[in-house]
N, C-alpha and C. Protein backbone atom coordinates (compact mmCIF):
# COMPACT_ATOMS: atom_id res chain seq x y z
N UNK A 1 106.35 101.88 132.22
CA UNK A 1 105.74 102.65 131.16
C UNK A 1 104.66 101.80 130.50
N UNK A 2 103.96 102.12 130.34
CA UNK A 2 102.38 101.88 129.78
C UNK A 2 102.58 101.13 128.06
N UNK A 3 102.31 99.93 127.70
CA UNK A 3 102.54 100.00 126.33
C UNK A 3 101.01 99.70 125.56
N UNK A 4 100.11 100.57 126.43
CA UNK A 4 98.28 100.29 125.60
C UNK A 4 98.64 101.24 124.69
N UNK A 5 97.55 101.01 123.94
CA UNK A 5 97.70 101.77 122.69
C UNK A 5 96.02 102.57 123.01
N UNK A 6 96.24 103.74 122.71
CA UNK A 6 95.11 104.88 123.33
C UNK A 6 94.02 104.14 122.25
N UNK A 7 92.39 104.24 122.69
CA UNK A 7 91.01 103.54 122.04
C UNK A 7 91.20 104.87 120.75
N UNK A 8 91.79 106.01 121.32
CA UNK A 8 91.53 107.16 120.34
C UNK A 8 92.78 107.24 119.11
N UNK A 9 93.64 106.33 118.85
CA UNK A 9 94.57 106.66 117.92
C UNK A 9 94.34 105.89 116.58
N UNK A 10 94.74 106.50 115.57
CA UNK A 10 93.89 106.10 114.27
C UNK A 10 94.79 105.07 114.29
N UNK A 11 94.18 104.13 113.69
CA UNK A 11 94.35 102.54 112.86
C UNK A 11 95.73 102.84 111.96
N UNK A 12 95.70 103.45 111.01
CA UNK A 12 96.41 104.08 110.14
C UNK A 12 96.59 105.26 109.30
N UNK A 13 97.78 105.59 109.27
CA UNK A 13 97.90 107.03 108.79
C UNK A 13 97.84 107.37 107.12
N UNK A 14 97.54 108.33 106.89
CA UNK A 14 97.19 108.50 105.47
C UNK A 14 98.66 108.93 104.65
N UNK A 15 98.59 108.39 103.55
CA UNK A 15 99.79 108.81 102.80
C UNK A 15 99.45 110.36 102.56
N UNK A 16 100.81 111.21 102.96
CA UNK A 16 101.16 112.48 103.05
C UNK A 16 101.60 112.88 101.67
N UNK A 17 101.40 114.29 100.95
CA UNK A 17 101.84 114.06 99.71
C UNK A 17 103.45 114.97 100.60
N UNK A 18 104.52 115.05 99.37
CA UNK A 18 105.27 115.98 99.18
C UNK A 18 104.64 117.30 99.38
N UNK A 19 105.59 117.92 100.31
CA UNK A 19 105.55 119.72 99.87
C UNK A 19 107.12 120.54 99.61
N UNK A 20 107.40 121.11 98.25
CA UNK A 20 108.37 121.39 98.16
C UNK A 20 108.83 122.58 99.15
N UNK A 21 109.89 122.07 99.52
CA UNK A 21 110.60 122.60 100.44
C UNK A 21 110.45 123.11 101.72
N UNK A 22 109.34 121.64 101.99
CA UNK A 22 109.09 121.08 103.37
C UNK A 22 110.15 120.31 103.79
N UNK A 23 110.93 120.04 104.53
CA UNK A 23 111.57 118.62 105.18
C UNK A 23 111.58 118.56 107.08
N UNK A 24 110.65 117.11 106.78
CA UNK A 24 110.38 116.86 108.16
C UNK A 24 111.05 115.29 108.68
N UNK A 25 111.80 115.46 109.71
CA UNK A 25 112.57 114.65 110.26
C UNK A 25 112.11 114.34 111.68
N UNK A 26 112.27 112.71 112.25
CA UNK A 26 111.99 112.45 113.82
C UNK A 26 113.02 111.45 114.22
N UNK A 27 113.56 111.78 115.26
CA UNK A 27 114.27 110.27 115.95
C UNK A 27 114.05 110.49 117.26
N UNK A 28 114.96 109.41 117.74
CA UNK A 28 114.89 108.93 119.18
C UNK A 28 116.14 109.63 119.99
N UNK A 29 116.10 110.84 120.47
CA UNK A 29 117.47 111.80 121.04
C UNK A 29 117.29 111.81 122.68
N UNK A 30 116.09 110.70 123.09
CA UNK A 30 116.27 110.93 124.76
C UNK A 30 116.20 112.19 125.46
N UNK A 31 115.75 112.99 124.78
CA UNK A 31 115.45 114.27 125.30
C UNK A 31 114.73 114.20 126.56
N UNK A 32 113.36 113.64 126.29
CA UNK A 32 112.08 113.86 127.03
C UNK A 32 111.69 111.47 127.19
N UNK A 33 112.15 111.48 126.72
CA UNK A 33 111.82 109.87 126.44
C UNK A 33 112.46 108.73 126.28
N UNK A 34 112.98 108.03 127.27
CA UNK A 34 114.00 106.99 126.51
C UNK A 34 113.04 105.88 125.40
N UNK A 35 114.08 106.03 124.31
CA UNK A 35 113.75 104.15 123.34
C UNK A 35 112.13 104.96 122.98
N UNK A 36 111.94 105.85 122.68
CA UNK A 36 110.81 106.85 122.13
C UNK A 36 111.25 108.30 121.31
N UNK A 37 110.57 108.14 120.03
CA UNK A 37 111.09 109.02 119.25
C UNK A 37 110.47 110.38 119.93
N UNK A 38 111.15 111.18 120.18
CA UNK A 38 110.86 112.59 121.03
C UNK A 38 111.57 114.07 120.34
N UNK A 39 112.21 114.13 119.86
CA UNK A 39 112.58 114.87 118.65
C UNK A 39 112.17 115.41 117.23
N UNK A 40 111.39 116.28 116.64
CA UNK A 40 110.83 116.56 115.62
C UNK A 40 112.06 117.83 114.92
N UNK A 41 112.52 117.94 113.50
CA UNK A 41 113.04 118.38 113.32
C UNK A 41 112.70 119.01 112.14
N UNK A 42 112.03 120.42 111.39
CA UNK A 42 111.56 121.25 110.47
C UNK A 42 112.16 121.88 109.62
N UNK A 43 112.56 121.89 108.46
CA UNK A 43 113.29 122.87 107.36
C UNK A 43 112.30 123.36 106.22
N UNK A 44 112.32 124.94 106.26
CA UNK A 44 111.32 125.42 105.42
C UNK A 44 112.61 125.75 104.49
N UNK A 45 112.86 125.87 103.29
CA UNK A 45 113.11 126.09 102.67
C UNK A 45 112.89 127.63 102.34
N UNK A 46 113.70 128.47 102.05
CA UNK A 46 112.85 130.07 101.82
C UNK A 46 112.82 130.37 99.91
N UNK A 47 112.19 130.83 99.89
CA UNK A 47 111.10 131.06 98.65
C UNK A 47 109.98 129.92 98.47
């Protein structure tokens, strides 16, 4: 597996604000990727 880092990926990411009753979660579940976070996990909150 390749460990370059793409010429196109930003330097650094911008601080995200809060959104109420957003919650966003990631880990590493080996789904699609070993020892690579590959899992995204979304809770909207309703109202």
């Amino acid at each position: 597996m390749s460990t370059t880092i793409s010429p196109l990926a930003p330097k650094k990411y911008p601080k995200m604000p809060e959104i109420e009753g957003v919650r966003i979660a990631t880990a590493e579940a080996g789904i699609k990727y070993k020892s690579r976070t590959d899992l995204l996990t979304m809770v909207f909150d309703e109202g």
